[in-house]
Protein backbone atom coordinates (compact mmCIF):
# COMPACT_ATOMS: atom_id res chain seq x y z
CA UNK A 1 95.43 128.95 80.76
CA UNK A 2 92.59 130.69 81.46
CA UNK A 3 89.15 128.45 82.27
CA UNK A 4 86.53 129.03 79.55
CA UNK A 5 83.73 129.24 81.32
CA UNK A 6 80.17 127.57 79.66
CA UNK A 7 77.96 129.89 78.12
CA UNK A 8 74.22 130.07 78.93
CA UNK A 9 72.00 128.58 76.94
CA UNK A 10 69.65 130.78 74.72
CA UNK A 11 66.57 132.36 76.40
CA UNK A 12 67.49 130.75 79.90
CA UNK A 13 67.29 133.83 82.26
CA UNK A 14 63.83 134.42 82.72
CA UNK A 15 62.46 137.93 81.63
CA UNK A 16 60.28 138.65 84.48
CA UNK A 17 63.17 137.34 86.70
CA UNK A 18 63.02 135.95 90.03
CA UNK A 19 59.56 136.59 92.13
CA UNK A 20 59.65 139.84 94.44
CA UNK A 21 57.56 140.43 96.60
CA UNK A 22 59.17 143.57 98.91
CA UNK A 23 61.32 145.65 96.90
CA UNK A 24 64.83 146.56 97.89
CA UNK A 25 63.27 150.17 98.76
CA UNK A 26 60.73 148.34 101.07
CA UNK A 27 57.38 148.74 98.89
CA UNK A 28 55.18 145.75 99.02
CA UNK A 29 54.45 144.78 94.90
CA UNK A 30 52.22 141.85 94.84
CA UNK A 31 52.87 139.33 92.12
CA UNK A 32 50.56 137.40 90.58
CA UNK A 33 52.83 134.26 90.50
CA UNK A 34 52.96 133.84 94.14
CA UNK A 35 50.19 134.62 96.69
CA UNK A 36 51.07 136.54 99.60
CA UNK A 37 50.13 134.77 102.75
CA UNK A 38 47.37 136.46 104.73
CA UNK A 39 48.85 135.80 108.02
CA UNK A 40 52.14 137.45 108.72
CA UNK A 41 54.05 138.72 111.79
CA UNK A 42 56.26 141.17 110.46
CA UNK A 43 57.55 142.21 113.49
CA UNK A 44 58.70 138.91 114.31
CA UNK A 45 60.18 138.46 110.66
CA UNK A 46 62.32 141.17 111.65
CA UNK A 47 63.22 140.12 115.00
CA UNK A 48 64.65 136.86 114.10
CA UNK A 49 66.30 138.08 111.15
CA UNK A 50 68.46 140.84 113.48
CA UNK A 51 68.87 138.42 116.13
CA UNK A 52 69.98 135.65 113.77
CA UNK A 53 72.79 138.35 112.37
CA UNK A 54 74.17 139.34 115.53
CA UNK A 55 74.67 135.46 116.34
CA UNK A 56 76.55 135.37 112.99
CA UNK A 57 78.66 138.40 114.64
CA UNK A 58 79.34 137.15 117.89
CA UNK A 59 80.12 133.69 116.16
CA UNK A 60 82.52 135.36 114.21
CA UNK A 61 84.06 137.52 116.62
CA UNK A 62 84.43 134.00 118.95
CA UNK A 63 86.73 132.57 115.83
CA UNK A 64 88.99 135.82 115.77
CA UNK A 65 89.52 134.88 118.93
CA UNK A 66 90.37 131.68 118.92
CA UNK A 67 87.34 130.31 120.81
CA UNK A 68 85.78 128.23 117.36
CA UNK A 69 88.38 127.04 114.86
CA UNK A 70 85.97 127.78 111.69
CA UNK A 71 82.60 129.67 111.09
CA UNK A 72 80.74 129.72 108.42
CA UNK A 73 78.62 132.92 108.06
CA UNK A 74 75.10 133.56 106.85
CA UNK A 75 75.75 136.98 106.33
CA UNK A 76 73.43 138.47 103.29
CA UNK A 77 70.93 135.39 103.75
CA UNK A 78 68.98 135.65 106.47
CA UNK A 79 65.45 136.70 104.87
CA UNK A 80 65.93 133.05 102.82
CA UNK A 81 66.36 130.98 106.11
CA UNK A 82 64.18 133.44 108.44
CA UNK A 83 61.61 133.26 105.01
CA UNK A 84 61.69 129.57 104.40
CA UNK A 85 61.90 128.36 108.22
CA UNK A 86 58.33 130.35 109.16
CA UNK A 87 56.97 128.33 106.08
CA UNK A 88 57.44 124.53 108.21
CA UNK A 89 54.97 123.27 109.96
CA UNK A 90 55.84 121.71 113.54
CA UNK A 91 56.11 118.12 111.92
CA UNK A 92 57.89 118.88 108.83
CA UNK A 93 61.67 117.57 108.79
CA UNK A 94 64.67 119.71 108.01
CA UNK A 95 68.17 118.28 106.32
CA UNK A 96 70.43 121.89 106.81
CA UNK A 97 73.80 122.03 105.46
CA UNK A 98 76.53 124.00 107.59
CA UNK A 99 74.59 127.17 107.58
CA UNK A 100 71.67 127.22 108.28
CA UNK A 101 71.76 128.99 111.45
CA UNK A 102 68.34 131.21 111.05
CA UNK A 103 66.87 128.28 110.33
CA UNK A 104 68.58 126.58 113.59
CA UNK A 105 67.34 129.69 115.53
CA UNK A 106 63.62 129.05 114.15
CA UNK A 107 63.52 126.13 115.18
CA UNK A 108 64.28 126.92 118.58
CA UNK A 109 67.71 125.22 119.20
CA UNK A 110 70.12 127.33 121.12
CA UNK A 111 72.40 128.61 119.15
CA UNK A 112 75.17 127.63 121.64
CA UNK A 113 75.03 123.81 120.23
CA UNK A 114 75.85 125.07 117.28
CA UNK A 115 78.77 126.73 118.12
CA UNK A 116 79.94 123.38 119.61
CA UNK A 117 80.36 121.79 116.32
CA UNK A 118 83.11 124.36 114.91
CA UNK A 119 84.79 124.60 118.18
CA UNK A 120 85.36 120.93 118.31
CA UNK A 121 83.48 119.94 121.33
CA UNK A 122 80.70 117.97 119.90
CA UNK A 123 80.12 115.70 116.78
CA UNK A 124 76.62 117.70 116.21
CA UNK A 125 75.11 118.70 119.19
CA UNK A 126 71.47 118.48 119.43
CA UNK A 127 69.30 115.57 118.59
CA UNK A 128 67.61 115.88 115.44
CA UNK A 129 64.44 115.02 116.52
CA UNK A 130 63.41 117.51 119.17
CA UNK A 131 63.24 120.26 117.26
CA UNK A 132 62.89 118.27 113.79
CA UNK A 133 66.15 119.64 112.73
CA UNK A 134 69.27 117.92 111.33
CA UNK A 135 72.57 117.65 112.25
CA UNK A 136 74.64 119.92 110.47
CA UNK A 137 76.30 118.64 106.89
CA UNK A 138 79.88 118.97 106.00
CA UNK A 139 79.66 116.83 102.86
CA UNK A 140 78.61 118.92 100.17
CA UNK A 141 74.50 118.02 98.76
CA UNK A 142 74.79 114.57 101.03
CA UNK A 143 71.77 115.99 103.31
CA UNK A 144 70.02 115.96 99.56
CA UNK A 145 69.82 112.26 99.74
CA UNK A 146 69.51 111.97 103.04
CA UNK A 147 65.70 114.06 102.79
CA UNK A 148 64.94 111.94 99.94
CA UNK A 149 65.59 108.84 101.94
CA UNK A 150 63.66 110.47 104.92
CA UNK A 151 60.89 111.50 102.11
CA UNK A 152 60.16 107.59 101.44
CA UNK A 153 59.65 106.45 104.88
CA UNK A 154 56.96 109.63 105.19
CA UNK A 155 55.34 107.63 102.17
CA UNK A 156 55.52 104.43 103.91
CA UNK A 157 54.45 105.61 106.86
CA UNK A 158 51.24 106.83 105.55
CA UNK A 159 51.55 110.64 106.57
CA UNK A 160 51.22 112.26 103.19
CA UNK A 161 48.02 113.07 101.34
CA UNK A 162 46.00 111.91 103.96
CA UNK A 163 44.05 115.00 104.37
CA UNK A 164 45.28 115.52 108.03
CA UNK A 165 47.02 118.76 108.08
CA UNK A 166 48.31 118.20 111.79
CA UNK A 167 49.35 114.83 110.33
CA UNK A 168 50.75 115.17 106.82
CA UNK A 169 54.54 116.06 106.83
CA UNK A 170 56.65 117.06 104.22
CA UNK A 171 60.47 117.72 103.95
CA UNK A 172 62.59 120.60 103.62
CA UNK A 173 66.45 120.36 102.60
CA UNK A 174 69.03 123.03 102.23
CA UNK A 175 71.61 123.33 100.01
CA UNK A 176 73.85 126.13 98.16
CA UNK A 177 74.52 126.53 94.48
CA UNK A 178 77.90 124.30 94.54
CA UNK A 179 76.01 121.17 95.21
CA UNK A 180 73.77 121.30 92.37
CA UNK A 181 77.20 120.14 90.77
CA UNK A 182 77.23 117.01 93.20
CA UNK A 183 76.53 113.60 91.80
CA UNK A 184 74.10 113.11 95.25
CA UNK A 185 71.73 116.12 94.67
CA UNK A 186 71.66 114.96 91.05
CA UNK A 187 70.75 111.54 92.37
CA UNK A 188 68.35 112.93 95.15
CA UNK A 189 66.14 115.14 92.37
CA UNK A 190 65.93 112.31 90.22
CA UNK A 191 64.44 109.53 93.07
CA UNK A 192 62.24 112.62 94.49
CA UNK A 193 60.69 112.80 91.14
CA UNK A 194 60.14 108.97 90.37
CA UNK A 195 58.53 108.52 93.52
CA UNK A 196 56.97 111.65 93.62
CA UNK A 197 58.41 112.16 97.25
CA UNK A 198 57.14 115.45 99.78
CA UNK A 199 60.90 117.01 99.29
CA UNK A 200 61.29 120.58 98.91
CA UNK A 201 64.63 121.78 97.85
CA UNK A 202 65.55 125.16 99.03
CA UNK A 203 68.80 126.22 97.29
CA UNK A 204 70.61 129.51 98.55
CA UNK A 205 72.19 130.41 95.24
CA UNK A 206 74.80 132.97 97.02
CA UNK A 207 76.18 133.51 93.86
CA UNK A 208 79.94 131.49 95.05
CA UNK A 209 80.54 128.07 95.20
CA UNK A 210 83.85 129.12 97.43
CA UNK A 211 86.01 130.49 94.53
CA UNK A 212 83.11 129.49 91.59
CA UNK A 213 80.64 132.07 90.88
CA UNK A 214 77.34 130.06 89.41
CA UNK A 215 78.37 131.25 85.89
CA UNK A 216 80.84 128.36 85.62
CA UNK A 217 78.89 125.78 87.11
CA UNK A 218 75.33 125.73 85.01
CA UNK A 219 74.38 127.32 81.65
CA UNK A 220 70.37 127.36 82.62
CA UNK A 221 69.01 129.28 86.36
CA UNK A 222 68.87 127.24 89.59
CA UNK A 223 65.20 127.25 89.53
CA UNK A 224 65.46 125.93 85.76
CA UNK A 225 66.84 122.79 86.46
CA UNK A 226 63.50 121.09 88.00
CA UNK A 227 62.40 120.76 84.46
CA UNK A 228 65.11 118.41 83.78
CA UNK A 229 63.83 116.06 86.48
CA UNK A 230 60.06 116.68 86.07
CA UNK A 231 58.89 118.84 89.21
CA UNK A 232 58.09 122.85 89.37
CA UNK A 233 60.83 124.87 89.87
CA UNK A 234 60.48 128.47 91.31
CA UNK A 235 63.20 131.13 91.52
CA UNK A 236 62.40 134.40 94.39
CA UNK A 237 64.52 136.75 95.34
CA UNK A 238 66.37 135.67 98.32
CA UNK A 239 66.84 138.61 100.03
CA UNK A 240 62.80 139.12 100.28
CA UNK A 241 61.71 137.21 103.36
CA UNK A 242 58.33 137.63 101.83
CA UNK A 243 58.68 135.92 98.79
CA UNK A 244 60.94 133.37 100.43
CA UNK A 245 58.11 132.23 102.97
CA UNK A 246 55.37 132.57 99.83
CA UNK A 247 57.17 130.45 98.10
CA UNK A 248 58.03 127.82 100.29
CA UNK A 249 54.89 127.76 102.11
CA UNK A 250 53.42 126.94 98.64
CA UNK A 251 55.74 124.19 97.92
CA UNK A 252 55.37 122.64 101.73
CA UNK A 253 51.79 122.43 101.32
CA UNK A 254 51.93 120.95 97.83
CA UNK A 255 53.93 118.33 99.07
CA UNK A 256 52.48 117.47 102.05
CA UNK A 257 49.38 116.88 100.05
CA UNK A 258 51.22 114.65 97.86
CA UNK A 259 51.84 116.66 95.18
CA UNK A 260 55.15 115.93 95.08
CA UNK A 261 58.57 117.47 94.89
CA UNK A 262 59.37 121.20 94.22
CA UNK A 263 62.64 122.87 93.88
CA UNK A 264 63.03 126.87 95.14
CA UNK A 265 65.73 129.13 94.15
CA UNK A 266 66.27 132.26 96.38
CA UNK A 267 68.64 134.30 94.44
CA UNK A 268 70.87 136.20 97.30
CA UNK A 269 74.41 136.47 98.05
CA UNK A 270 77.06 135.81 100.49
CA UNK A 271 78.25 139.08 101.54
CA UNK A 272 81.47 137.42 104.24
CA UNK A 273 83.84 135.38 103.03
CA UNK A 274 82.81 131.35 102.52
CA UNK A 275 83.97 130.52 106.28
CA UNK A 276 86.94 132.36 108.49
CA UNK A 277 89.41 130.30 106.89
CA UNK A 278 88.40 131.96 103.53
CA UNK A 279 89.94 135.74 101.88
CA UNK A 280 87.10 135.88 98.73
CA UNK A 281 88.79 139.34 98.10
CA UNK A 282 91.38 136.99 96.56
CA UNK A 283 88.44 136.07 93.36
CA UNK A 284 85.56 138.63 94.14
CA UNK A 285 85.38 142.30 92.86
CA UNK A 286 84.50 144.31 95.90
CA UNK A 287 82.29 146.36 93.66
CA UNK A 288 80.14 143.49 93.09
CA UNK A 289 79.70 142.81 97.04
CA UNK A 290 79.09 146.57 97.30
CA UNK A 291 76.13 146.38 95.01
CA UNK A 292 74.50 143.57 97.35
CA UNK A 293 75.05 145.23 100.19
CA UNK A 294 72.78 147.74 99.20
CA UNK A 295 70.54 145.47 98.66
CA UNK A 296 69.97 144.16 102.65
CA UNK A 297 67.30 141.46 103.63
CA UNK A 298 67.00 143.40 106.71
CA UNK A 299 66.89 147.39 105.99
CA UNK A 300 64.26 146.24 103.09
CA UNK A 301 62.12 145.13 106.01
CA UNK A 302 62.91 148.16 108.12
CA UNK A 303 61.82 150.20 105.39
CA UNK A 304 58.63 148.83 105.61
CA UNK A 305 58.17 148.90 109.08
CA UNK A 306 58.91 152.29 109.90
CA UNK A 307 57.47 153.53 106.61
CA UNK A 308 54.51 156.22 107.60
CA UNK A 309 51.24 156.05 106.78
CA UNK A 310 49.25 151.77 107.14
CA UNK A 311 50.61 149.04 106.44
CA UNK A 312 49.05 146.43 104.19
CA UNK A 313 47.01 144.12 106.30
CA UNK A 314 48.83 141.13 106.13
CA UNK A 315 46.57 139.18 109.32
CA UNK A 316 49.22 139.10 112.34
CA UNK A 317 50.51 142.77 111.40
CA UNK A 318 47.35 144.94 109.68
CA UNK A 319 47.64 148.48 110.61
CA UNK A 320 50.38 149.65 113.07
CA UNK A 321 51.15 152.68 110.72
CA UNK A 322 54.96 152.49 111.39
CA UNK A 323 57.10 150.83 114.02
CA UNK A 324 58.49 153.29 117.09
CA UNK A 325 62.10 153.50 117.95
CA UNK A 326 60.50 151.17 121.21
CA UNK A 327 60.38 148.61 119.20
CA UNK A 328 64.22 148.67 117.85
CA UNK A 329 65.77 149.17 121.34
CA UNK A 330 63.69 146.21 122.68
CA UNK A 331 65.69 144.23 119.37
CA UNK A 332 69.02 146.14 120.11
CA UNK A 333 68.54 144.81 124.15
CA UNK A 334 67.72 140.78 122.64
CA UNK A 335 70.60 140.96 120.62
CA UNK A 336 73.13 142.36 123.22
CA UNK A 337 71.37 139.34 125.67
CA UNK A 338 71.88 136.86 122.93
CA UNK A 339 75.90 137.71 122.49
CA UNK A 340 76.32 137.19 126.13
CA UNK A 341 75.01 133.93 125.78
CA UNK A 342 76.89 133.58 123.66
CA UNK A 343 80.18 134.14 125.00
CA UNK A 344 79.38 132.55 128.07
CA UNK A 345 77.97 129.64 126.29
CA UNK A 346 80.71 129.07 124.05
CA UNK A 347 83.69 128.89 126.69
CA UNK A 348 81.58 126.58 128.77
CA UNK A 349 81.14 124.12 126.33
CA UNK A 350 82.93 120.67 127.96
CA UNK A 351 86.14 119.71 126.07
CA UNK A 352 84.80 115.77 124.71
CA UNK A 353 86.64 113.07 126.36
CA UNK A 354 88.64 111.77 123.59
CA UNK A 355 86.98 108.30 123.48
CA UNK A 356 83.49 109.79 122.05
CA UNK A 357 84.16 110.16 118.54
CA UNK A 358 85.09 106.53 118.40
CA UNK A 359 82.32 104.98 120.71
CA UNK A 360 80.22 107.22 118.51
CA UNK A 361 80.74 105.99 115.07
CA UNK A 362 78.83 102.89 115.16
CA UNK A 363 75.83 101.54 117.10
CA UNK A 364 78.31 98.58 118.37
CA UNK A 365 82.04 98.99 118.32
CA UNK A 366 83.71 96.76 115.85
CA UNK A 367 87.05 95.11 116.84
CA UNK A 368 89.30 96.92 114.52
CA UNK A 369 88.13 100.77 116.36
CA UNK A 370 88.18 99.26 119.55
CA UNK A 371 91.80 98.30 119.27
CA UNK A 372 92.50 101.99 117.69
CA UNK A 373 90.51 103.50 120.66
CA UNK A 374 93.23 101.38 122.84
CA UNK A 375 96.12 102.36 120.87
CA UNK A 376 95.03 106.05 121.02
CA UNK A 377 94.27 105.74 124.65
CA UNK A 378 97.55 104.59 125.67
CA UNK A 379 99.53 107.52 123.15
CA UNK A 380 97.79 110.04 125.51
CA UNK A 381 98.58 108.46 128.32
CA UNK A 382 102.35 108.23 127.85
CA UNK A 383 102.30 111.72 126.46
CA UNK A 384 100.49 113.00 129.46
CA UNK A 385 103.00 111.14 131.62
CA UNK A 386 105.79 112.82 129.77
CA UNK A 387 104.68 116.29 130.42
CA UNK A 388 103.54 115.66 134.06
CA UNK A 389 107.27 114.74 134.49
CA UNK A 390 108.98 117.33 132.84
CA UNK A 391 106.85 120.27 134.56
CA UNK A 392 107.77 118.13 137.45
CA UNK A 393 111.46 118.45 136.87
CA UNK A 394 111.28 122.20 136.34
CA UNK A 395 109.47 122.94 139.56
């Protein structure tokens, strides 16, 4: 039978919608429920963005052939990571899930280690604290409780409220619109709130939880849904890189002054398919990806830039009264460096000995994996043997 599928409660969708700032046609429209932050390098807004897609590309392109066994692309979101990523502040802590790889490349991890993860050659690559970045999550809204957890020791530690701004941190977790129907982000918004913990939530509602559009997951908005758990709840529109940073600069600062927990909703789509493994022509109506792609995070910011006559002074930008074509070849020549990277990058990457993932797992081995690390030891061994002997026998 067909799945009935909840209807929204009364009055939920918001009549002035979610908060744009940059229109899909590039016009700036200030919006008096978000301040527009005085300081901001639009040309480097755009850069990262472009180079963040053509790393998407090339990561893609690797999986067709057969270099990474998954990926999952960002395609469609990259003014909500790009947006949200300028927002941190050098201390702040982020808790990504499996794709968040603007954010990644804000950060300022190579975007090689990330490739290692879906080709099977590491269990996460990087270490979380250089570049205050988390390992990448698998388990859907699990990096929800893991912020909140990271949230209370920021409390304990006495670096919140304190009136130091090179001091006070605050945390920023991803997640997507599925894992709002987790039991863990349920559990994470509720012990944020009671303790009033420096946790913002960032969910990318791409519209698809896999093969569940949001419409059969929630009767109320993303953004709605802080109510429920007493802390603010803002909804932007995700494919506005200004509203996105706005927004979660806002909520950063809030909560690094100990004002709490805040939950953002950038409303945006996933224009690829969930991963490579995935066909969403199977459940989505082409028409409706169509109608997003016209709606690009990146061409909305090209508009802008090469629109004639000044731009707004927005501090790091001010008057530049259109971007030259100088400026998109020097992007077009980063991103053609960055896929050779890359390539060359990705085949490097060591194939793991096959004792790390169990002298990994656990601080000290316990009996019971060290005997499986033996018995899987001497399985390779044997089978090794057997094929040494057999090309032997054929020479």
């Amino acid at each position: 039978m067909p799945r009935k599928q909840a209807k929204p409660t009364a009055g939920a969708e918001p009549a002035d919608g979610p908060i744009q700032l940059l229109s899909p046609e590039g016009v700036l429209e200030p919006d008096s429920r978000l301040e527009l932050p005085s300081a901001i390098d639009l040309l480097a807004l755009y850069r990262d963005m472009a180079l963040v897609r053509r790393l998407d590309t090339e990561a893609i392109a690797l999986q067709r052939q057969g270099e990474l066994g998954l990926w999952p692309s960002l395609r469609g979101q990259e003014a909500a990571q790009v947006g949200a990523a300028y927002a941190l502040a050098e201390q702040d802590m982020v808790f990504p899930t499996y794709r968040e790889h603007g954010v990644a490349w804000c950060r300022g991890l190579d975007p090689v280690s990330l490739l290692g993860l879906f080709r099977g050659s590491t269990l996460g690559g990087w270490n979380p604290y250089e570049r205050r970045f988390g390992l990448y999550t698998l388990v859907i809204g699990a990096q929800t409780l893991h912020a909140v957890g990271y949230g209370m020791g920021l409390v304990r530690d006495d670096v919140v409220g304190s009136g130091d701004d090179s001091r006070d941190t605050a945390v920023l977790v991803f997640l997507g619109d599925g894992a709002l129907s987790e039991g863990e982000t349920n559990e994470a918004f509720l012990w944020a709130a009671a303790q009033n913990l420096p946790v913002v939530f960032f969910c990318q509602n791409n519209q698809w939880a896999i093969s569940a559009p949001y419409s059969v997951q929630s009767r109320v908005p993303v953004a709605q849904r802080a109510d429920g758990f007493g802390f603010p709840g803002v909804s932007v529109d995700g494919n506005d890189v200004l509203a996105c940073l706005a927004a979660t600069r806002e909520a950063l600062t809030r909560a690094r002054s100990g004002g709490g927990p805040t939950l953002i909703e950038a409303v945006t789509y996933r224009i690829n398919a969930h991963t490579t493994a995935d066909d969403a022509t199977r459940y989505r109506p082409s028409a409706e990806t169509d109608e997003w792609v016209a709606k690009d995070p990146l061409e909305r910011l090209r508009l802008h830039l090469t629109a004639s006559g000044d731009l707004v002074d927005l501090g790091g930008v001010g008057d530049v009264g259109g971007v030259g074509q100088e400026y998109f070849a020097d992007i077009e020549r980063r991103e053609q460096e960055l896929a050779e990277h890359l390539r060359a990058g990705c085949r490097a990457l060591p194939t793991p000995d096959h004792a790390s993932s169990f002298e990994n797992t656990y601080a000290d081995m316990p009996a019971e994996l060290k005997r499986q690390l033996a018995e899987h030891s001497e399985y390779l061994a044997a089978g090794f043997l057997a094929a040494g002997q057999e090309i032997g026998a054929t020479r």
